[in-house]
PDB file of N, CA and C in Angstrom:
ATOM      1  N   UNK A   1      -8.982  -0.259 -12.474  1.00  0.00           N
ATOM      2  CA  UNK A   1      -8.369   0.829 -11.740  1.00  0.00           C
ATOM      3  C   UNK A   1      -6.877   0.535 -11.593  1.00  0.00           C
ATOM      4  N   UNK A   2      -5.964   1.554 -11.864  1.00  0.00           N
ATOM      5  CA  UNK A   2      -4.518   1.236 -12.336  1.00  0.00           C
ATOM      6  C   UNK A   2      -4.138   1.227 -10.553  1.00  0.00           C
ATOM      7  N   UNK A   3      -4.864   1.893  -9.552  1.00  0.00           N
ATOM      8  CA  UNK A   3      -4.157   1.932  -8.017  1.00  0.00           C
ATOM      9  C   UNK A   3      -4.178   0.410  -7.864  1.00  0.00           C
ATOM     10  N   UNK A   4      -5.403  -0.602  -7.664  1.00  0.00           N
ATOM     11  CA  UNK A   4      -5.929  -1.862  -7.158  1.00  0.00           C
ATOM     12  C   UNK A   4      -5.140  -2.543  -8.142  1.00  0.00           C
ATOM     13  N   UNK A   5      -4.839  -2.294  -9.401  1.00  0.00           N
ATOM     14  CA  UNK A   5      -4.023  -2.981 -10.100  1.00  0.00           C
ATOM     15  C   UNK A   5      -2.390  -3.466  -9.494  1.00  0.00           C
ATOM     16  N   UNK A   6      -2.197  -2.067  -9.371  1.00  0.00           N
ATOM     17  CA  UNK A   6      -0.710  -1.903  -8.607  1.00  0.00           C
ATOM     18  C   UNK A   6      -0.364  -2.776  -7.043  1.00  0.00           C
ATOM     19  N   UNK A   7      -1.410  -2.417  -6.910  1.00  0.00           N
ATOM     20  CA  UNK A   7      -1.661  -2.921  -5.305  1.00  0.00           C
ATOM     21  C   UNK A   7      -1.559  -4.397  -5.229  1.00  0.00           C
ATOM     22  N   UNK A   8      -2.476  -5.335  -6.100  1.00  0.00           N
ATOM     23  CA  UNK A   8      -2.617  -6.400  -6.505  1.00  0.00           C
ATOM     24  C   UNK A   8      -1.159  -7.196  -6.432  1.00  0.00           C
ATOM     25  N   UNK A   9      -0.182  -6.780  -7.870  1.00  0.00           N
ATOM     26  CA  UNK A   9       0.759  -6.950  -7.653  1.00  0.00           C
ATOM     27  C   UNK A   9       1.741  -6.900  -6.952  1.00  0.00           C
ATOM     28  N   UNK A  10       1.644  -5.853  -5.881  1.00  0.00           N
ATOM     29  CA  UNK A  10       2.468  -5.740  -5.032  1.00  0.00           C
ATOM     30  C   UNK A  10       2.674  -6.673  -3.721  1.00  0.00           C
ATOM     31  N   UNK A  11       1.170  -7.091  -4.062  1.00  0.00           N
ATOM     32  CA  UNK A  11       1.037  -8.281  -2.709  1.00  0.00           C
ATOM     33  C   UNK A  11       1.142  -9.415  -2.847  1.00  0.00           C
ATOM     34  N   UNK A  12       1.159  -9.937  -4.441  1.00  0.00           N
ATOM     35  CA  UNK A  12       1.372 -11.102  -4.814  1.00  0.00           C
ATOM     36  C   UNK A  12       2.633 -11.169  -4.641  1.00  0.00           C
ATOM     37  N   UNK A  13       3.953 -10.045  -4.935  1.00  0.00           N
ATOM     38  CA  UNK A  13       5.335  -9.657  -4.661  1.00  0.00           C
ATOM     39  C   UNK A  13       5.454 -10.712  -3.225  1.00  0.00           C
ATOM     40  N   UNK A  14       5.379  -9.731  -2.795  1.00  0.00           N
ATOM     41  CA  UNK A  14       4.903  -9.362  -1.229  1.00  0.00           C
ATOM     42  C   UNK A  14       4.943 -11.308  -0.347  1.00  0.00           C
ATOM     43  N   UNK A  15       3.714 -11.967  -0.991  1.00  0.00           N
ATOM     44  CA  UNK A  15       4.019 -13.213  -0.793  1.00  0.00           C
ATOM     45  C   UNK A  15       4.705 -14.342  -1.282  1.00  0.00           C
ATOM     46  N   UNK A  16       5.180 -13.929  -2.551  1.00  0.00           N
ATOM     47  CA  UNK A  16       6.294 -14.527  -2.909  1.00  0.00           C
ATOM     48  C   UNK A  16       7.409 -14.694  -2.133  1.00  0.00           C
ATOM     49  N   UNK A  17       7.874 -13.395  -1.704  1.00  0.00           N
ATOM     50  CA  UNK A  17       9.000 -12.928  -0.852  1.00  0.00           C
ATOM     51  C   UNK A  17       9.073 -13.970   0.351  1.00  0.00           C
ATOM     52  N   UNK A  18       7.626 -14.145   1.062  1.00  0.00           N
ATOM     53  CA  UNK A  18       7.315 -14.351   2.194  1.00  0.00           C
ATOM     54  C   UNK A  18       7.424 -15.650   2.265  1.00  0.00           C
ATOM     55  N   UNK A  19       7.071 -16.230   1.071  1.00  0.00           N
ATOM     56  CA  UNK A  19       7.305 -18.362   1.015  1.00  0.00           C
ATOM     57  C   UNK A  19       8.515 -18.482   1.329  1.00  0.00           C
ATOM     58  N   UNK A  20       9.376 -17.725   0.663  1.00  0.00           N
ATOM     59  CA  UNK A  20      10.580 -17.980   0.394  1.00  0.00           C
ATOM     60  C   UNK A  20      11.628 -18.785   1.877  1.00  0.00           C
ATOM     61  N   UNK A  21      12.348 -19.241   1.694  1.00  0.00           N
ATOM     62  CA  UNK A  21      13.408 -19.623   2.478  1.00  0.00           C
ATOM     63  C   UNK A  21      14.023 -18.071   3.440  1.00  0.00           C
ATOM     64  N   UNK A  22      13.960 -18.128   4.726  1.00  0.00           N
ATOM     65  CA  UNK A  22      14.834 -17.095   5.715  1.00  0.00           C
ATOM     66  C   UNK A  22      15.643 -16.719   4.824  1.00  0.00           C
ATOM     67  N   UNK A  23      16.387 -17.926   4.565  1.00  0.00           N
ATOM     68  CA  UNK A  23      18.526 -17.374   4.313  1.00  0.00           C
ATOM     69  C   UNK A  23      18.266 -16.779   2.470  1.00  0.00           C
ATOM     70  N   UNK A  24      17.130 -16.874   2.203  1.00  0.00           N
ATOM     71  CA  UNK A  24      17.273 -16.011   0.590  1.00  0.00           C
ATOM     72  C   UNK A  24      17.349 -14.811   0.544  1.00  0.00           C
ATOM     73  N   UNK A  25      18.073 -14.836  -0.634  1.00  0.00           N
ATOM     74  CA  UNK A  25      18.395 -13.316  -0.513  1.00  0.00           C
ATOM     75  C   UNK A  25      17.023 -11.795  -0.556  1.00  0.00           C
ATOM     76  N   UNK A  26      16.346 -12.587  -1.114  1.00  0.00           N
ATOM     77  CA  UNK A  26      14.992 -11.663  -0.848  1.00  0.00           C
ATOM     78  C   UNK A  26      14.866 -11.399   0.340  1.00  0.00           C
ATOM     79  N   UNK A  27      14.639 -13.073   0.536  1.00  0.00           N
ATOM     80  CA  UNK A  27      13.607 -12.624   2.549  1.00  0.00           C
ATOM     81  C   UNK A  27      15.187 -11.622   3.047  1.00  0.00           C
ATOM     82  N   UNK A  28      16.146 -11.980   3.252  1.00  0.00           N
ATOM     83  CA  UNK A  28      17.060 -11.101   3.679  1.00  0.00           C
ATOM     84  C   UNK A  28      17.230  -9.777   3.386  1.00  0.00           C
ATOM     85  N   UNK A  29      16.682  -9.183   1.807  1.00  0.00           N
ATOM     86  CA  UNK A  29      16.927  -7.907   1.649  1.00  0.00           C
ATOM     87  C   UNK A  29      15.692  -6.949   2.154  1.00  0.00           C
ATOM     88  N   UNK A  30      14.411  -8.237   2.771  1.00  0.00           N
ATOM     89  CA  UNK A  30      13.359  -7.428   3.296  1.00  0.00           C
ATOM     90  C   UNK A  30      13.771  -6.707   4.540  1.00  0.00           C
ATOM     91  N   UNK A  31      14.716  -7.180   5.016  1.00  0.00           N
ATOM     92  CA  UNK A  31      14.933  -7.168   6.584  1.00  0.00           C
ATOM     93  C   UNK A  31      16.176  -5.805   6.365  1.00  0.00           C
ATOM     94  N   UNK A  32      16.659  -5.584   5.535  1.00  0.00           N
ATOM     95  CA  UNK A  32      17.820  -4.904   5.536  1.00  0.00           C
ATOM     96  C   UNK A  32      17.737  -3.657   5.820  1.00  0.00           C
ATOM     97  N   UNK A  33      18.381  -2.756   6.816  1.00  0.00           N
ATOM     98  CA  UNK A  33      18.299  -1.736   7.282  1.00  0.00           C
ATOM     99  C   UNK A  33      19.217  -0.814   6.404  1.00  0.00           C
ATOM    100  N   UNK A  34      18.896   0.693   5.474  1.00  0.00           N
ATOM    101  CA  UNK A  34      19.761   1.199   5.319  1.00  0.00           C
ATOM    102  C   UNK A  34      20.200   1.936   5.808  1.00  0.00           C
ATOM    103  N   UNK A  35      21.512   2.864   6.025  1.00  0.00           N
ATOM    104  CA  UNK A  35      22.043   3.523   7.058  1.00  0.00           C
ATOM    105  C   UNK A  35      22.001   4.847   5.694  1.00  0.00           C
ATOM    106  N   UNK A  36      22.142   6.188   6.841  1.00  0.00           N
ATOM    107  CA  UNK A  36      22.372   7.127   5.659  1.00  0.00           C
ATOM    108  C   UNK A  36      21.307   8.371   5.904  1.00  0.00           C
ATOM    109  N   UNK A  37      21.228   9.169   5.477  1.00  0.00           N
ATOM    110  CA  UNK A  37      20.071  10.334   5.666  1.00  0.00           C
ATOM    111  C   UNK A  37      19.638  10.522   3.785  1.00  0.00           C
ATOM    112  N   UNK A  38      18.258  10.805   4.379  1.00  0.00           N
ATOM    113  CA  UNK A  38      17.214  11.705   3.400  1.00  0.00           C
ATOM    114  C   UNK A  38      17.811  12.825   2.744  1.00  0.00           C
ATOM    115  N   UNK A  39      17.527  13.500   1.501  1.00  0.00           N
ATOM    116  CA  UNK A  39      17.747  14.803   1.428  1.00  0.00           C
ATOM    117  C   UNK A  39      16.427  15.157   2.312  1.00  0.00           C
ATOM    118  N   UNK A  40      16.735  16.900   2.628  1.00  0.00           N
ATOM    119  CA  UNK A  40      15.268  17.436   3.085  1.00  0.00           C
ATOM    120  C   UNK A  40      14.063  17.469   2.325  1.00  0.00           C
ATOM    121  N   UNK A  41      13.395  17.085   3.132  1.00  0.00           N
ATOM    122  CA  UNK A  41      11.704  17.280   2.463  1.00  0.00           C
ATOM    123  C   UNK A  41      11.758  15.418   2.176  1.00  0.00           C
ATOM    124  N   UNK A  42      12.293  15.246   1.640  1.00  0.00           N
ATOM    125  CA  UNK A  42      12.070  13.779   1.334  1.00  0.00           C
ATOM    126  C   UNK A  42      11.409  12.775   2.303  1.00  0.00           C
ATOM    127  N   UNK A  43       9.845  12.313   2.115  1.00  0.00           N
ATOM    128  CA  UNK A  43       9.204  11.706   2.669  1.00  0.00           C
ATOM    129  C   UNK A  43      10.129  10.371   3.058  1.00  0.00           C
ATOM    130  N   UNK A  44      10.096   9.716   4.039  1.00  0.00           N
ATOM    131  CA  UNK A  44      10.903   7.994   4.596  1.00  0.00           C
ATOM    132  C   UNK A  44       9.904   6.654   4.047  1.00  0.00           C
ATOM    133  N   UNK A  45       9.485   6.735   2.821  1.00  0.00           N
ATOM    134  CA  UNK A  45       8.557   6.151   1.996  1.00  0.00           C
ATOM    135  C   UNK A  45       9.188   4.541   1.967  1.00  0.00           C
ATOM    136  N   UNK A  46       9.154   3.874   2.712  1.00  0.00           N
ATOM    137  CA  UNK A  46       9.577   2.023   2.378  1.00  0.00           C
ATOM    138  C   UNK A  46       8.644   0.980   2.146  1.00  0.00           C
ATOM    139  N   UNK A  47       9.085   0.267   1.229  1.00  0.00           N
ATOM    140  CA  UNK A  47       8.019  -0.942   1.028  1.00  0.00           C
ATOM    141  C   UNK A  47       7.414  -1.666   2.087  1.00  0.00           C
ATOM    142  N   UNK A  48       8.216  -1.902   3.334  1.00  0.00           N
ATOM    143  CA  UNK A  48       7.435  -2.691   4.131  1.00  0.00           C
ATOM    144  C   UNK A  48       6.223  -1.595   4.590  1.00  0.00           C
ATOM    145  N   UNK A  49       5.871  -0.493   4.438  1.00  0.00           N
ATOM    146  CA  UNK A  49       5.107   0.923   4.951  1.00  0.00           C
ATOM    147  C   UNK A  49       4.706   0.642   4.089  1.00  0.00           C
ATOM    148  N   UNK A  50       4.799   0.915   2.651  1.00  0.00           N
ATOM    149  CA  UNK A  50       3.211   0.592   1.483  1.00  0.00           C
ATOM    150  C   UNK A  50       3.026  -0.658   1.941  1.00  0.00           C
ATOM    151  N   UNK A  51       3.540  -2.026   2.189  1.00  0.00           N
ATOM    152  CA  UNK A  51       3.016  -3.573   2.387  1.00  0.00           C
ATOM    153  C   UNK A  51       2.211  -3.338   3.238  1.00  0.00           C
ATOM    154  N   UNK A  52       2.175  -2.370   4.476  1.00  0.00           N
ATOM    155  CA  UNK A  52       1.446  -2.339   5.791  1.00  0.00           C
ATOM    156  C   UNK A  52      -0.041  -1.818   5.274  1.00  0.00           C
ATOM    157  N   UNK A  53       0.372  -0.380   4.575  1.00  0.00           N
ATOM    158  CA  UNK A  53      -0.988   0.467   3.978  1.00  0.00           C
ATOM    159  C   UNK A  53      -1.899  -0.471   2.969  1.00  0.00           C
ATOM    160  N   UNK A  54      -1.050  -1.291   1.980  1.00  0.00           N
ATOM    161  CA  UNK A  54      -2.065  -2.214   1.073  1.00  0.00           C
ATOM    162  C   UNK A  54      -2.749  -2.984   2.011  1.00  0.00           C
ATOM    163  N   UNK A  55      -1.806  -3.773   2.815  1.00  0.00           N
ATOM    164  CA  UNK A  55      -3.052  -4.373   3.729  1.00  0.00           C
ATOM    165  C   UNK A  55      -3.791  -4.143   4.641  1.00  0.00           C
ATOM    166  N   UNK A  56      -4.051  -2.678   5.040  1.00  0.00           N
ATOM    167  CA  UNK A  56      -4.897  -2.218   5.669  1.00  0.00           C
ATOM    168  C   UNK A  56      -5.930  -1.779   5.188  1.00  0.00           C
ATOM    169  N   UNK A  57      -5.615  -1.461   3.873  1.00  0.00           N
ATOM    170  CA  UNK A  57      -6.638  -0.704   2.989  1.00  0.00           C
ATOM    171  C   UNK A  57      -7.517  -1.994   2.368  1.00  0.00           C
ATOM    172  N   UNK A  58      -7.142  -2.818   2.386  1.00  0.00           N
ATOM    173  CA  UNK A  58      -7.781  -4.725   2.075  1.00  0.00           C
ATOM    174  C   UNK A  58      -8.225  -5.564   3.084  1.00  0.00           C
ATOM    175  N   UNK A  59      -7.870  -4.418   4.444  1.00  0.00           N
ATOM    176  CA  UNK A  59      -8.632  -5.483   5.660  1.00  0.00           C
ATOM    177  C   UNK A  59      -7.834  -6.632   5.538  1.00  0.00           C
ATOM    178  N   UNK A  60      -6.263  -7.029   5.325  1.00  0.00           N
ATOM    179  CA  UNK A  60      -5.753  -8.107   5.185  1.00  0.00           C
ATOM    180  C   UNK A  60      -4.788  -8.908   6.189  1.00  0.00           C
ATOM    181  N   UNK A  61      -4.034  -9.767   6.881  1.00  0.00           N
ATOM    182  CA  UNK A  61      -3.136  -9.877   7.896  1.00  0.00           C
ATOM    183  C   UNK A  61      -2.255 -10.484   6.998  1.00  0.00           C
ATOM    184  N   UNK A  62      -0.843 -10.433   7.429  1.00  0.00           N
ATOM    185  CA  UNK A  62       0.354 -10.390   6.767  1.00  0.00           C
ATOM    186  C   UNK A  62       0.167 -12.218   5.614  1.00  0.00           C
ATOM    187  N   UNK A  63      -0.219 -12.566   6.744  1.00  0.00           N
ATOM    188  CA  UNK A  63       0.139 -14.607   6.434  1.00  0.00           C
ATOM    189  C   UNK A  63      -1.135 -14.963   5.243  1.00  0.00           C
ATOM    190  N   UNK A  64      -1.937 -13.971   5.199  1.00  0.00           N
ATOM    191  CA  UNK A  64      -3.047 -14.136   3.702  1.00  0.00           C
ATOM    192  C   UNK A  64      -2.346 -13.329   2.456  1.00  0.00           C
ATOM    193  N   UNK A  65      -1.169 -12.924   2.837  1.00  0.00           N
ATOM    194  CA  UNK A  65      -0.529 -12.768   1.283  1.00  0.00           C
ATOM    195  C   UNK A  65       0.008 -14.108   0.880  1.00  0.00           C
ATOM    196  N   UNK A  66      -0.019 -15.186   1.310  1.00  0.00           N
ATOM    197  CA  UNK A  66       0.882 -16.588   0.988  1.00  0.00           C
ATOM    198  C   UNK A  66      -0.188 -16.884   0.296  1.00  0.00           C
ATOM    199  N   UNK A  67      -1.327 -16.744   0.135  1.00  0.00           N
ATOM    200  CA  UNK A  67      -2.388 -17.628  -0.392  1.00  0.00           C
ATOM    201  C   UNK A  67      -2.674 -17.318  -1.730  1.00  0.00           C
ATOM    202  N   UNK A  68      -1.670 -17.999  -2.743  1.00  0.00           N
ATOM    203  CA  UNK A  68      -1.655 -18.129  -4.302  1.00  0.00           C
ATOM    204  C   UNK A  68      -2.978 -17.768  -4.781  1.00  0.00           C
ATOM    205  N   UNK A  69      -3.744 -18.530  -4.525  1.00  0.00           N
ATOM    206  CA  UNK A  69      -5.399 -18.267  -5.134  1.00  0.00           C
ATOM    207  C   UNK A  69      -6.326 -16.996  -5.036  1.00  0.00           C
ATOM    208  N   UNK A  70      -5.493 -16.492  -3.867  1.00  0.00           N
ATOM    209  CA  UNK A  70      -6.799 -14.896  -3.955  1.00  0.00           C
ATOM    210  C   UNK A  70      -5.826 -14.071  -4.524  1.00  0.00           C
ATOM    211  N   UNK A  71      -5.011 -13.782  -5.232  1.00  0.00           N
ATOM    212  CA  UNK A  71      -4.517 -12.967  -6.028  1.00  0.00           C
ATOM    213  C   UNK A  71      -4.530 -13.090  -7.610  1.00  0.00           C
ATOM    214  N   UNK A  72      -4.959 -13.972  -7.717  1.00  0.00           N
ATOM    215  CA  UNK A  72      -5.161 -14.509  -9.045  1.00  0.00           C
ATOM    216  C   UNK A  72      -5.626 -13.885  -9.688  1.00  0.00           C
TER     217      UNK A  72
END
């Protein structure tokens, strides 16, 4: 299934990001707020909001994306 596929990867992303060192520029660009408006209609669609939905939809808590082996 190309969704669970997607998903998969996204969480392996996801904990990569999360090993990482605070001061990297990843973990830092997770945190980054952009300033600015939507056009209209345009859903406020952000990765940390799909990160939340994949792991809800997996029954998962944030700190079991670190775990190399169940994404495998």
């Amino acid at each position: 299934n190309l969704e669970h596929r997607l998903r998969k990867m996204r969480l392996r992303w996801f904990g990569h990001v999360k090993r990482r060192n605070e001061n990297n520029i990843l973990s830092r660009a997770m945190e980054l707020k952009v300033e600015g408006k939507r056009p209209v209609g345009r859903l406020k669609k952000t990765w940390s909001k799909i990160m939340e939905k994949d792991m809800r939809k997996l029954n998962i808590m944030e700190d079991m994306t670190e775990d190399r082996k169940q994404w495998r």
